[in-house]
PDB file of N, CA and C in Angstrom:
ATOM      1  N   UNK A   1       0.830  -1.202   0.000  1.00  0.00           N
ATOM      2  CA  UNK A   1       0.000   0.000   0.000  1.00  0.00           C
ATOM      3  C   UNK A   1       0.864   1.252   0.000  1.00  0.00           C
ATOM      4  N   UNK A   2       2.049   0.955   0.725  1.00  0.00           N
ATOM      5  CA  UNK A   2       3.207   2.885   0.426  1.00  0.00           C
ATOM      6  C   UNK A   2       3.854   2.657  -0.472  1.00  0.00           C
ATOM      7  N   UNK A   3       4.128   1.820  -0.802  1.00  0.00           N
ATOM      8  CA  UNK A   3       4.827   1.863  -2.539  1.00  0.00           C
ATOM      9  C   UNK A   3       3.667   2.164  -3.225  1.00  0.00           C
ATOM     10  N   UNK A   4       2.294   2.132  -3.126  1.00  0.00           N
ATOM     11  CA  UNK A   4       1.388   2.175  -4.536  1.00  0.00           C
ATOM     12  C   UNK A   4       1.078   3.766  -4.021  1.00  0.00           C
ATOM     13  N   UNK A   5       1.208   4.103  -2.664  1.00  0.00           N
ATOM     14  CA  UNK A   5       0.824   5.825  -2.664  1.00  0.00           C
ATOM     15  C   UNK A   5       2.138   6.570  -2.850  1.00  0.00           C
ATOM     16  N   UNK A   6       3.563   5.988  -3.072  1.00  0.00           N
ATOM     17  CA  UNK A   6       4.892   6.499  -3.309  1.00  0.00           C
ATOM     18  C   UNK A   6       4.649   6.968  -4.749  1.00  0.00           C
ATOM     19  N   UNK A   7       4.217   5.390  -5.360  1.00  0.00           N
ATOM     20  CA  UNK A   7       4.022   5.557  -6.893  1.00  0.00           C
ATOM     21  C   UNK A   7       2.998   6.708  -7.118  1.00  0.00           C
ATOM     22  N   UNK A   8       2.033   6.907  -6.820  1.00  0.00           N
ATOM     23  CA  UNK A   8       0.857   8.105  -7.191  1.00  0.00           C
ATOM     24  C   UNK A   8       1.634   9.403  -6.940  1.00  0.00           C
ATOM     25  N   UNK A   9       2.023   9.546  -5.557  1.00  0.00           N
ATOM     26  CA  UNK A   9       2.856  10.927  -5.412  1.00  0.00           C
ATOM     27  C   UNK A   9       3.634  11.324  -6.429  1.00  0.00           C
ATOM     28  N   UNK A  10       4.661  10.454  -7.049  1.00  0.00           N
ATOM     29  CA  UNK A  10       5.511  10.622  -8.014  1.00  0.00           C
ATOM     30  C   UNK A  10       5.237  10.321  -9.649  1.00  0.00           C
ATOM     31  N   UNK A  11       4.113   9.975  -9.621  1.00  0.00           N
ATOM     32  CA  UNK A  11       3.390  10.472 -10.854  1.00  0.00           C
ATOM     33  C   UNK A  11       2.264  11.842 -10.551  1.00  0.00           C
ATOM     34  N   UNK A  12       1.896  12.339  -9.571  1.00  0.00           N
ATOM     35  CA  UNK A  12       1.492  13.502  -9.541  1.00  0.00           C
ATOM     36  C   UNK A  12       2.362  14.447  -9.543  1.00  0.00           C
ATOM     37  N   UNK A  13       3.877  14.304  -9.225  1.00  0.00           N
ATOM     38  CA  UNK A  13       4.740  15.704  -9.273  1.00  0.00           C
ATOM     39  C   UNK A  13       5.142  15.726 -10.699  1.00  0.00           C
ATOM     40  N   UNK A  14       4.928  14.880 -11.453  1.00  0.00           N
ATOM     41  CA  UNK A  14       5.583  14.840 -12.993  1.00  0.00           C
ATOM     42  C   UNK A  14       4.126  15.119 -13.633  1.00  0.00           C
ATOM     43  N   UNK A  15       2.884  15.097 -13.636  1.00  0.00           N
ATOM     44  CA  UNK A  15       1.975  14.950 -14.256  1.00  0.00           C
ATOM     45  C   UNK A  15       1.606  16.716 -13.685  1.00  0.00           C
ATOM     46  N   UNK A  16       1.231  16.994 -12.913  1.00  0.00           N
ATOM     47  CA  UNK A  16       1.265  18.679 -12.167  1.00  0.00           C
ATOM     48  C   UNK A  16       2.176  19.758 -12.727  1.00  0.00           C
ATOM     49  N   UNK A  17       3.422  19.534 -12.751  1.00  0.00           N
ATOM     50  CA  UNK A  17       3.872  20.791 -13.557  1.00  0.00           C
ATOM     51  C   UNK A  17       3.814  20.576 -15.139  1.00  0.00           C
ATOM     52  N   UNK A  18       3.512  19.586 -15.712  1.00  0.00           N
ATOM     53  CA  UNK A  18       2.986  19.858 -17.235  1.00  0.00           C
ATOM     54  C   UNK A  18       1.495  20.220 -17.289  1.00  0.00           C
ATOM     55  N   UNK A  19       1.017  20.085 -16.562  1.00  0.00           N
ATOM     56  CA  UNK A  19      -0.480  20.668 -16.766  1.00  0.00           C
ATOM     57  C   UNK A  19      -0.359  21.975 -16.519  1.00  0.00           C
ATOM     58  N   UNK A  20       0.163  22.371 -15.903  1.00  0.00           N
ATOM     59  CA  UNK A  20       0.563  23.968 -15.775  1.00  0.00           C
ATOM     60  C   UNK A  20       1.091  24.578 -16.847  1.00  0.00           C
ATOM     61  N   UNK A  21       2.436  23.566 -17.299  1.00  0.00           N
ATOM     62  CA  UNK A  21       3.640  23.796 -19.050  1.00  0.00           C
ATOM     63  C   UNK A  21       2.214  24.051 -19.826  1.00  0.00           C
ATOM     64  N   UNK A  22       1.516  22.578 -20.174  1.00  0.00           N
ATOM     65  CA  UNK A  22       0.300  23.096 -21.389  1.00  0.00           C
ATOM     66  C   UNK A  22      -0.687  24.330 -20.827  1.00  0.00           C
ATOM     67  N   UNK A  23      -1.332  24.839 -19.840  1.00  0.00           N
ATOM     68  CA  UNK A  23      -1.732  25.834 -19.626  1.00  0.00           C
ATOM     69  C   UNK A  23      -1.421  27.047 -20.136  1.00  0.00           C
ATOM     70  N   UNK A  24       0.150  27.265 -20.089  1.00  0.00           N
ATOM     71  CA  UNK A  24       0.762  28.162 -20.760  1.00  0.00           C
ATOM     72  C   UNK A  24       0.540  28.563 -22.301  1.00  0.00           C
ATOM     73  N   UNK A  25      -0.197  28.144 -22.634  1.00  0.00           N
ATOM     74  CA  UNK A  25      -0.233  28.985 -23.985  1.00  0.00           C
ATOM     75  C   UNK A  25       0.460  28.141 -24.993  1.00  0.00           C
ATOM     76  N   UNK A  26       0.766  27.039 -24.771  1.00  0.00           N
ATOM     77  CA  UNK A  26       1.726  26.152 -25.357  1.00  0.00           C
ATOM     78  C   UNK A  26       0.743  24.924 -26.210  1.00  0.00           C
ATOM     79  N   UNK A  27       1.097  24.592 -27.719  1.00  0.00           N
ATOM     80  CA  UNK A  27       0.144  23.814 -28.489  1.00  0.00           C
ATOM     81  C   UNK A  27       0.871  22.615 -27.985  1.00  0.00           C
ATOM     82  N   UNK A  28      -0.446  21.557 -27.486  1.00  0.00           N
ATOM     83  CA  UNK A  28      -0.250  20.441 -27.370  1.00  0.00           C
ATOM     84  C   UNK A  28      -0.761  19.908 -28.735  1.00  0.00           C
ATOM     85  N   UNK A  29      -0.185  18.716 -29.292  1.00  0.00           N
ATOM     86  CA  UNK A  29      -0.436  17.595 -30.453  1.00  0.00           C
ATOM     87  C   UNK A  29      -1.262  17.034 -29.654  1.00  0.00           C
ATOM     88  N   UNK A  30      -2.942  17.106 -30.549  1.00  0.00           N
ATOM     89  CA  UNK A  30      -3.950  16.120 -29.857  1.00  0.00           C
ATOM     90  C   UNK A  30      -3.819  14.951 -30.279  1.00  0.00           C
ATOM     91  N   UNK A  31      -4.144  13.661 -28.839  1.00  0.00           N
ATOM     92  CA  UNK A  31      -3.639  12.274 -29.148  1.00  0.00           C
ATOM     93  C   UNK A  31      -2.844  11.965 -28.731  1.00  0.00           C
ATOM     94  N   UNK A  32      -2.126  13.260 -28.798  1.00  0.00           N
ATOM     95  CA  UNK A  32       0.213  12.569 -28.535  1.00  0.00           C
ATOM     96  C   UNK A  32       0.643  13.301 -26.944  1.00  0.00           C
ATOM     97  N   UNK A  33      -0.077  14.366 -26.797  1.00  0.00           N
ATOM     98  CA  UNK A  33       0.534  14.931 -25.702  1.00  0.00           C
ATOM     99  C   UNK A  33       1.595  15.703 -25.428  1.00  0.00           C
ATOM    100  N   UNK A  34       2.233  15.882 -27.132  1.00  0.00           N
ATOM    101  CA  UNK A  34       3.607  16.306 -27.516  1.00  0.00           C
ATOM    102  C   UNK A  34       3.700  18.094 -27.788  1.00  0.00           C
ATOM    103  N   UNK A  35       4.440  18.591 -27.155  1.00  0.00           N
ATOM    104  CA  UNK A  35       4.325  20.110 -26.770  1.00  0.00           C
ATOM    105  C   UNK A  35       4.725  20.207 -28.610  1.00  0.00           C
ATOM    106  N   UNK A  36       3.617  20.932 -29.506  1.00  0.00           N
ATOM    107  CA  UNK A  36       4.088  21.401 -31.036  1.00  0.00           C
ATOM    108  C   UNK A  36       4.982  23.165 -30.904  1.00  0.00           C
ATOM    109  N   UNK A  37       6.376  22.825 -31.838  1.00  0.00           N
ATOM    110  CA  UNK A  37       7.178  23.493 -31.969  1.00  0.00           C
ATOM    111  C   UNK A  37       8.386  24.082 -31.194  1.00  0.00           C
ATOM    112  N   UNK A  38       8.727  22.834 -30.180  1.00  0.00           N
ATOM    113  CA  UNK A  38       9.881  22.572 -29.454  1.00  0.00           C
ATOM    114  C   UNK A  38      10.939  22.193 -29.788  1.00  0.00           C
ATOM    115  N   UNK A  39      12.051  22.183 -29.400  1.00  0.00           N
ATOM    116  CA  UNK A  39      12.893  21.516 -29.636  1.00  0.00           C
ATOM    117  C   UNK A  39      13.064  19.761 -29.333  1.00  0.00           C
ATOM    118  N   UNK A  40      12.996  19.280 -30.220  1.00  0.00           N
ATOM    119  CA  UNK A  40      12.807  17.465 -29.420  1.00  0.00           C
ATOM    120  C   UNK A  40      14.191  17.026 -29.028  1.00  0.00           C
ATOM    121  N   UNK A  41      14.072  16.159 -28.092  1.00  0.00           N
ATOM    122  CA  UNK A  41      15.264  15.818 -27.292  1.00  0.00           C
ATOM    123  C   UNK A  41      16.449  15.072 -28.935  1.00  0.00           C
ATOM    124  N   UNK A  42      15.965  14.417 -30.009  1.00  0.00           N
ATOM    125  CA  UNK A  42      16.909  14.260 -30.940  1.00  0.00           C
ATOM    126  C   UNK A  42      17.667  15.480 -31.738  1.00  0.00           C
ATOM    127  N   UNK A  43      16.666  16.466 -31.542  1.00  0.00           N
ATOM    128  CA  UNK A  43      17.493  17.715 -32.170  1.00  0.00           C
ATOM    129  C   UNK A  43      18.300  18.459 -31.626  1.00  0.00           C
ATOM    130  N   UNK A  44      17.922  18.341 -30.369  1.00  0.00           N
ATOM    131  CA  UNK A  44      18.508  19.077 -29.238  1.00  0.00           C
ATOM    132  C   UNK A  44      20.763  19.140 -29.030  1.00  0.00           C
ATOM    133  N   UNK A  45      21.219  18.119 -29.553  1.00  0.00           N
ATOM    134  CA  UNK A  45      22.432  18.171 -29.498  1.00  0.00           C
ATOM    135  C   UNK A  45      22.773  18.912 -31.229  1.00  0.00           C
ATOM    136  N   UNK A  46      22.503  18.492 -31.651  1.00  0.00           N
ATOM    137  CA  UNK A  46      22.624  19.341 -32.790  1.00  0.00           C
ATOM    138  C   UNK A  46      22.252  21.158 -32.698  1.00  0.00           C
ATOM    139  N   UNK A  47      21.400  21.629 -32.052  1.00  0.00           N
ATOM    140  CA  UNK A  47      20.830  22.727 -31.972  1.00  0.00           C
ATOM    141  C   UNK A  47      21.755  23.222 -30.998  1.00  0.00           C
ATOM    142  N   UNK A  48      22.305  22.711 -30.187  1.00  0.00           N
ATOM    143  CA  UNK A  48      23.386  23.698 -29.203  1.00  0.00           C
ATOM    144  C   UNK A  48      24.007  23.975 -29.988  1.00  0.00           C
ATOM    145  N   UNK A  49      25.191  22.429 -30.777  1.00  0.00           N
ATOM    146  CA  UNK A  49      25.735  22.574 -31.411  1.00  0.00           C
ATOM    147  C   UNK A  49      26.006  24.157 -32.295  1.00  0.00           C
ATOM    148  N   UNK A  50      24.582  24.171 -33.360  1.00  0.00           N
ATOM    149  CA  UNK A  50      24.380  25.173 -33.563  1.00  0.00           C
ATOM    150  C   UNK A  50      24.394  26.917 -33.079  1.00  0.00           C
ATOM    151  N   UNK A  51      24.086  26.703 -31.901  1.00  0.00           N
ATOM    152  CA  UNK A  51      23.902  27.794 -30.763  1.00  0.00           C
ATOM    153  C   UNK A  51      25.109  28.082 -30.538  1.00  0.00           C
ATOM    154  N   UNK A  52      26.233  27.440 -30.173  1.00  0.00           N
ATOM    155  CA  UNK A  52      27.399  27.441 -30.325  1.00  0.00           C
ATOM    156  C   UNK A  52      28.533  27.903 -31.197  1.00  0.00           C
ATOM    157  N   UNK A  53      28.097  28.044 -32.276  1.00  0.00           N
ATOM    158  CA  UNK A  53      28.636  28.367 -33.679  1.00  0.00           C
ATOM    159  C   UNK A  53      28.320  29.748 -33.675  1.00  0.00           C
ATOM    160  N   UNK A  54      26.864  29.759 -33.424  1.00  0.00           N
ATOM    161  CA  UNK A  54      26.375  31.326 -33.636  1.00  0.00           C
ATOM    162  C   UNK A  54      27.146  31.971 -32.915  1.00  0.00           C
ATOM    163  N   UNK A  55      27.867  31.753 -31.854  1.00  0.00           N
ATOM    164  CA  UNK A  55      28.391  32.988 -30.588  1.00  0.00           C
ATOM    165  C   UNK A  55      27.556  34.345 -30.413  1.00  0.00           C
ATOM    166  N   UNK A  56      26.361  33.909 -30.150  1.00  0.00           N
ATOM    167  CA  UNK A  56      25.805  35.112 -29.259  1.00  0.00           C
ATOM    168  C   UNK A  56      25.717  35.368 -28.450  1.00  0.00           C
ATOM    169  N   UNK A  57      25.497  37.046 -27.676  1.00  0.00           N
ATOM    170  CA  UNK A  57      26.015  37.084 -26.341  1.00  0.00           C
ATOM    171  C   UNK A  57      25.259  36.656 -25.640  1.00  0.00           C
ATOM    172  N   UNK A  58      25.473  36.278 -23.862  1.00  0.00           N
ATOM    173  CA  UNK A  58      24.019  36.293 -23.276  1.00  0.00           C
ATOM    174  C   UNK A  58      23.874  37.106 -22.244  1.00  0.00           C
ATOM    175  N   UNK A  59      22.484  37.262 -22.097  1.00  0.00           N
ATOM    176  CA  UNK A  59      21.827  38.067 -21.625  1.00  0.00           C
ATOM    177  C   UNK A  59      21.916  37.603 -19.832  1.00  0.00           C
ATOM    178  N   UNK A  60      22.370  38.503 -18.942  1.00  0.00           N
ATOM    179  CA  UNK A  60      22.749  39.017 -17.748  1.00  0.00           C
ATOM    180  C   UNK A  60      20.732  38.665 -17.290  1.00  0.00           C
ATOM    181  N   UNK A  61      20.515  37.770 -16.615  1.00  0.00           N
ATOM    182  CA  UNK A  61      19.021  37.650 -16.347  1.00  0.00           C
ATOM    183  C   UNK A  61      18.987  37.415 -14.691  1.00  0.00           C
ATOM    184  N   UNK A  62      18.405  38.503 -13.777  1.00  0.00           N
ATOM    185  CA  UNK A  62      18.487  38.119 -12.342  1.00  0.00           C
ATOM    186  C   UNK A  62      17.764  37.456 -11.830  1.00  0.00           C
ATOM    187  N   UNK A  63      16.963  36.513 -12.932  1.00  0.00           N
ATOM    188  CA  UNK A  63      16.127  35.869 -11.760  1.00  0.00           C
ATOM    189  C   UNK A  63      16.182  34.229 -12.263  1.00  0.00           C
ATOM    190  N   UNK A  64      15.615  33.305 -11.695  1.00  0.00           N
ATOM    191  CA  UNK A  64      16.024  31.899 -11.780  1.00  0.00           C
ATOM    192  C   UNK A  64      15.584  31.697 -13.118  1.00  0.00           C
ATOM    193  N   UNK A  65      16.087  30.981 -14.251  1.00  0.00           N
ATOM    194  CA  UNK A  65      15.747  30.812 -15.344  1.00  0.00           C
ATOM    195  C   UNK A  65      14.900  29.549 -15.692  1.00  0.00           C
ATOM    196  N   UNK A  66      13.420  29.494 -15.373  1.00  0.00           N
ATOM    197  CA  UNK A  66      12.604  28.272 -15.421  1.00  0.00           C
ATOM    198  C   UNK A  66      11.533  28.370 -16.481  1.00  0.00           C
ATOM    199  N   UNK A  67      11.296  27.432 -17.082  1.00  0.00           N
ATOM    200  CA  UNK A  67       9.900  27.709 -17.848  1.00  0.00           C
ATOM    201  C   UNK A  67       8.723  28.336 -17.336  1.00  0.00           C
ATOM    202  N   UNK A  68       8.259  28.829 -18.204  1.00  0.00           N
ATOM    203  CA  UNK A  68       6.883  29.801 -17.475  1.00  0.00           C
ATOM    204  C   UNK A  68       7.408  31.396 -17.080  1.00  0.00           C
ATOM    205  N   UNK A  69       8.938  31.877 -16.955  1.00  0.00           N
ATOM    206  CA  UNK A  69       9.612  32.756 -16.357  1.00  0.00           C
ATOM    207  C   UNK A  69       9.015  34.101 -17.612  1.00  0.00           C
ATOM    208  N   UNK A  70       8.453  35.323 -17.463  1.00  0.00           N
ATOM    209  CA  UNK A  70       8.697  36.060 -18.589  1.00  0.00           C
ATOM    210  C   UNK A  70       9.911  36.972 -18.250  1.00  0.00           C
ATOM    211  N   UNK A  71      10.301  37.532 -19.272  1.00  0.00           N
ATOM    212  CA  UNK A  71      11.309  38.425 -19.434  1.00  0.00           C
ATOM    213  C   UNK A  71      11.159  39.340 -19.933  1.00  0.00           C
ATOM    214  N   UNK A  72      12.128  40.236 -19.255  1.00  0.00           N
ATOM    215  CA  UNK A  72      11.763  42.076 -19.831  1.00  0.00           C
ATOM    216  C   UNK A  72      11.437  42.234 -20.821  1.00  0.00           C
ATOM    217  N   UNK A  73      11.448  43.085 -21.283  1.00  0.00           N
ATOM    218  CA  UNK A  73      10.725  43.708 -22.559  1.00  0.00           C
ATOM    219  C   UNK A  73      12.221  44.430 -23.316  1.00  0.00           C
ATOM    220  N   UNK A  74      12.414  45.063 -22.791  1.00  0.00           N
ATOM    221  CA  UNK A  74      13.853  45.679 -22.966  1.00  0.00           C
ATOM    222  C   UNK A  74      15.550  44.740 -22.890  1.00  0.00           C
ATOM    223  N   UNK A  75      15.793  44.601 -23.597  1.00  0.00           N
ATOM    224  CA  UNK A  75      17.195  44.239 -23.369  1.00  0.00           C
ATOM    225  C   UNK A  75      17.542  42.370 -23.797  1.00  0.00           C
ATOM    226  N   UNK A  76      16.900  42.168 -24.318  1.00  0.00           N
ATOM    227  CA  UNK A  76      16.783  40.365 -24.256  1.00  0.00           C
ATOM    228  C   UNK A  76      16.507  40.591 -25.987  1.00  0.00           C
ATOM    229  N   UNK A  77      17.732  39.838 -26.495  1.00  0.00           N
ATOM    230  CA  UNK A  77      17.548  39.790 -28.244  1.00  0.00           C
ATOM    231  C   UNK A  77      17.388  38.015 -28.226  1.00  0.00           C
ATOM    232  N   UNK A  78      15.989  38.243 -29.101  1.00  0.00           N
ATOM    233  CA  UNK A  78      16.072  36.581 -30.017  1.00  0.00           C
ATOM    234  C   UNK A  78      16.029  36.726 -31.546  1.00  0.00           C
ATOM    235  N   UNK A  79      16.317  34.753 -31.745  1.00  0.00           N
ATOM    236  CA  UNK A  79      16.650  35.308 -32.542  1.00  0.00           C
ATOM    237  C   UNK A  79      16.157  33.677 -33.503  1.00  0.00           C
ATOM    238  N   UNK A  80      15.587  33.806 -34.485  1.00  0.00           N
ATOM    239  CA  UNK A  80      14.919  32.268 -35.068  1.00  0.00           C
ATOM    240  C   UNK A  80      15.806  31.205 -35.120  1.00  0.00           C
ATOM    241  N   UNK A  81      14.670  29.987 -35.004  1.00  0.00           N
ATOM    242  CA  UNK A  81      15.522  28.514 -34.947  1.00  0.00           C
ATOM    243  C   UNK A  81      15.070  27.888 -36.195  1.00  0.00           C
ATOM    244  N   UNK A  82      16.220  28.131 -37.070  1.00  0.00           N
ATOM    245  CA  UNK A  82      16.170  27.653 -38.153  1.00  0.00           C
ATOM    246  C   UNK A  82      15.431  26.386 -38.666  1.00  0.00           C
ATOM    247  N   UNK A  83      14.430  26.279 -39.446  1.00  0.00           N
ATOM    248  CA  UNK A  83      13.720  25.056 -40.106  1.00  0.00           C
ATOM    249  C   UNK A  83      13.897  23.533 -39.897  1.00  0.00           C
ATOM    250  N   UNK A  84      15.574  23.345 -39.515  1.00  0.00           N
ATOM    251  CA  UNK A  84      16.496  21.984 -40.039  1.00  0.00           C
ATOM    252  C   UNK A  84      16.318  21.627 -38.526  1.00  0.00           C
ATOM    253  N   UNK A  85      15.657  22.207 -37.316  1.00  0.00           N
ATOM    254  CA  UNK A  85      15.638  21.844 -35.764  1.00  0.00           C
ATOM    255  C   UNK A  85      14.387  21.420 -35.622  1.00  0.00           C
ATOM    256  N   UNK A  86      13.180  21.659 -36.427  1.00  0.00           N
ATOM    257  CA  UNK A  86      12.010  21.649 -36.201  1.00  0.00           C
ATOM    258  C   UNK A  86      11.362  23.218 -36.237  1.00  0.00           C
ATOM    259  N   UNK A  87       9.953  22.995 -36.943  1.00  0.00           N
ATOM    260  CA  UNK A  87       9.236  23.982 -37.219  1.00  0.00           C
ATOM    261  C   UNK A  87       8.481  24.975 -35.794  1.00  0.00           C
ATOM    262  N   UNK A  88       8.814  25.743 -35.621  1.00  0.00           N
ATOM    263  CA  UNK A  88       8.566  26.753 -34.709  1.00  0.00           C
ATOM    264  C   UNK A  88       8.531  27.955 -34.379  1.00  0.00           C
ATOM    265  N   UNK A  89       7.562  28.690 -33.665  1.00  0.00           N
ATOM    266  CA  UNK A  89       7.091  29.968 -33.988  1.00  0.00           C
ATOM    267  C   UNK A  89       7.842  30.991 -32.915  1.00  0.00           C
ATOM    268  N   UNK A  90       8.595  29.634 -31.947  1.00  0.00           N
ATOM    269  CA  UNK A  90       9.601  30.370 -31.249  1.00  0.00           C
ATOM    270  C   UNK A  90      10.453  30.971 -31.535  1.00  0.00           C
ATOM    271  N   UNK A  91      11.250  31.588 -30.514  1.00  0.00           N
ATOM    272  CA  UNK A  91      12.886  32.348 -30.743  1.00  0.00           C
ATOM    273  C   UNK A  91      13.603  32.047 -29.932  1.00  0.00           C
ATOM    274  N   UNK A  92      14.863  31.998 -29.708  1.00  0.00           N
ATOM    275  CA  UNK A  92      15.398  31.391 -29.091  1.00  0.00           C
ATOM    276  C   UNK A  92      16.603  32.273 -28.643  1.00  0.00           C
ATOM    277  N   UNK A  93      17.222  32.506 -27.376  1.00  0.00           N
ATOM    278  CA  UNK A  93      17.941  33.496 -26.472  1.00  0.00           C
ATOM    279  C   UNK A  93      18.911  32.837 -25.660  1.00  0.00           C
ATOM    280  N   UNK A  94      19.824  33.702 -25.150  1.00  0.00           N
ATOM    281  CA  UNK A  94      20.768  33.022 -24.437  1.00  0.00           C
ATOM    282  C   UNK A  94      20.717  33.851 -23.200  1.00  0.00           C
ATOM    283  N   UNK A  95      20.063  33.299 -21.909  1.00  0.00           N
ATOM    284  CA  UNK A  95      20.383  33.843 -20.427  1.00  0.00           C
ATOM    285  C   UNK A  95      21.081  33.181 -19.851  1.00  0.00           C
ATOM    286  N   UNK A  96      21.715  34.072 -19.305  1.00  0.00           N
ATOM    287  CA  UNK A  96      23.247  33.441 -17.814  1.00  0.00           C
ATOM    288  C   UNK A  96      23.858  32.099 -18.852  1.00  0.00           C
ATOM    289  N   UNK A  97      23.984  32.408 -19.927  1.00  0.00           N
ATOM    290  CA  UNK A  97      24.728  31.210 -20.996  1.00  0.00           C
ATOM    291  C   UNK A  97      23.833  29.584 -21.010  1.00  0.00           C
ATOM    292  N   UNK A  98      23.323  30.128 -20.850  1.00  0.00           N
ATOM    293  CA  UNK A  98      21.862  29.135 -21.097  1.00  0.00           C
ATOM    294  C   UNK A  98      20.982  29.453 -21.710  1.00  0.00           C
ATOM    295  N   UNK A  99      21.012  28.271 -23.103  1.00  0.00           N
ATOM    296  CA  UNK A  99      19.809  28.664 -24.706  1.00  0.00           C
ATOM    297  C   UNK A  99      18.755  27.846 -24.045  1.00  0.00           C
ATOM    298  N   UNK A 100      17.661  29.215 -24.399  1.00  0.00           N
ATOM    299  CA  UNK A 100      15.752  28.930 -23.720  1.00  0.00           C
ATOM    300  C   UNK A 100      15.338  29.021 -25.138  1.00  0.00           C
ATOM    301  N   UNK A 101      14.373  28.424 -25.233  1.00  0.00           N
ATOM    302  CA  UNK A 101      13.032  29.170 -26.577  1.00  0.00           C
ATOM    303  C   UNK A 101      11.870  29.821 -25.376  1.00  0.00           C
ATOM    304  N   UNK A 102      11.623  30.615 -26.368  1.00  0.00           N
ATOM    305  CA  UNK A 102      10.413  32.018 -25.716  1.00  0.00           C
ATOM    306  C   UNK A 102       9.359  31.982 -26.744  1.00  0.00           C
ATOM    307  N   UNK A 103       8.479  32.367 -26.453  1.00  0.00           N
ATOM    308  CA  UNK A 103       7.738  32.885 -27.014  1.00  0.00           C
ATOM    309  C   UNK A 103       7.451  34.315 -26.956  1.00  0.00           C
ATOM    310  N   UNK A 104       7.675  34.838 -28.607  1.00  0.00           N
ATOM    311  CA  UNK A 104       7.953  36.332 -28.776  1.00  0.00           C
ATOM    312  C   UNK A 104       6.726  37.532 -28.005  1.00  0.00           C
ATOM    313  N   UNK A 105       5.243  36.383 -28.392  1.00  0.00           N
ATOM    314  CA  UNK A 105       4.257  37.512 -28.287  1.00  0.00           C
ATOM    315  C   UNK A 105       4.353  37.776 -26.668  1.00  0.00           C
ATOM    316  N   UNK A 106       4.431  36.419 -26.165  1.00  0.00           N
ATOM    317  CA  UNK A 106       4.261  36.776 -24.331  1.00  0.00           C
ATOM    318  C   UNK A 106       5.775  37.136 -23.243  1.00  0.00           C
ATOM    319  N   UNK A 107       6.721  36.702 -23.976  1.00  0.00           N
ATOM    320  CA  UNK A 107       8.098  36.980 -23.834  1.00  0.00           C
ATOM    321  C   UNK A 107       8.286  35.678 -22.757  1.00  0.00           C
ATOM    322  N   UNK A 108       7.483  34.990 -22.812  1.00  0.00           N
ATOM    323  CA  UNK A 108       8.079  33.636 -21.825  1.00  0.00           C
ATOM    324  C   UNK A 108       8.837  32.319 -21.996  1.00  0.00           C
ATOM    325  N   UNK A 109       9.395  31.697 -21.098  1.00  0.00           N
ATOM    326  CA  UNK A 109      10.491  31.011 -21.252  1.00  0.00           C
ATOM    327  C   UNK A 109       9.275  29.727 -21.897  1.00  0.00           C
ATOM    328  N   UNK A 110       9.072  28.972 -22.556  1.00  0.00           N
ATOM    329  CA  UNK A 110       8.589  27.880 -23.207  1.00  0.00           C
ATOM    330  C   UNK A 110       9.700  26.687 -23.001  1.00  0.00           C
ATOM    331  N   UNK A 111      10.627  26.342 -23.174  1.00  0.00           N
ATOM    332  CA  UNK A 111      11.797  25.148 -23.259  1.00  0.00           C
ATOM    333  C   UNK A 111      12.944  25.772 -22.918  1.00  0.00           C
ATOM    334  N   UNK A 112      13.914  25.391 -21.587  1.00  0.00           N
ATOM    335  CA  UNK A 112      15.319  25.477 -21.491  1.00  0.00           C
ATOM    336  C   UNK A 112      16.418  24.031 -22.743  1.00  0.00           C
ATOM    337  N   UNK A 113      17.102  24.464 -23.168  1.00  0.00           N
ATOM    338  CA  UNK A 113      17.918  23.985 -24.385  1.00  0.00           C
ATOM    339  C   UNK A 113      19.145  23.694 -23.755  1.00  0.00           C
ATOM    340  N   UNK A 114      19.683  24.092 -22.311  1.00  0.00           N
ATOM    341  CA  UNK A 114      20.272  23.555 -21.686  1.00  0.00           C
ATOM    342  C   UNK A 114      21.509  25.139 -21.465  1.00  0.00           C
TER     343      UNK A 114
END
């Protein structure tokens, strides 16, 4: 019986903050559950990669850098994620040297990229 309420607890702390992630304004794929226009974990080494190459600067950000986080309005440049990563309406930024995708219209953190 505490392993089967261990197990529930720990599928409610993983199942709770994505219901919050999709709340956000974020297109879920109906059926799949799959956040549309992210970075997917196969593209994802390639796309630093990329991020890397670009050498852009990053942005000095004082507060903890988590999804859901918005950011100023002033002072934070993005900048598009090219076609060959996956199709997306995001932009993508570098705080405290850590690449996020945002979303432009609400200025919020959508995916840390590591």
């Amino acid at each position: 019986m505490q392993i089967k309420l261990m197990a529930g607890a720990a599928v409610l702390a993983l199942v709770l903050p994505m219901a919050a992630y999709a709340q956000s304004s974020v297109a879920v794929e109906p059926g799949t559950g799959n956040v549309v226009g992210v970075i997917t974990e196969t593209n994802m080494p390639r796309f630093r990669e990329y991020v890397v190459r670009e050498h852009h600067p990053s942005y000095r950000y004082d507060r903890e850098v988590v999804v859901g986080a918005e950011l100023p309005q002033a002072g934070v440049t993005y900048w598009e994620v090219p076609r060959e990563y996956g199709p997306t309406e995001y932009r993508y930024t570098i705080l405290n040297d850590r690449t996020v995708l945002v979303d432009p219209k609400t200025r919020r953190i959508i995916q840390i990229i590591g």
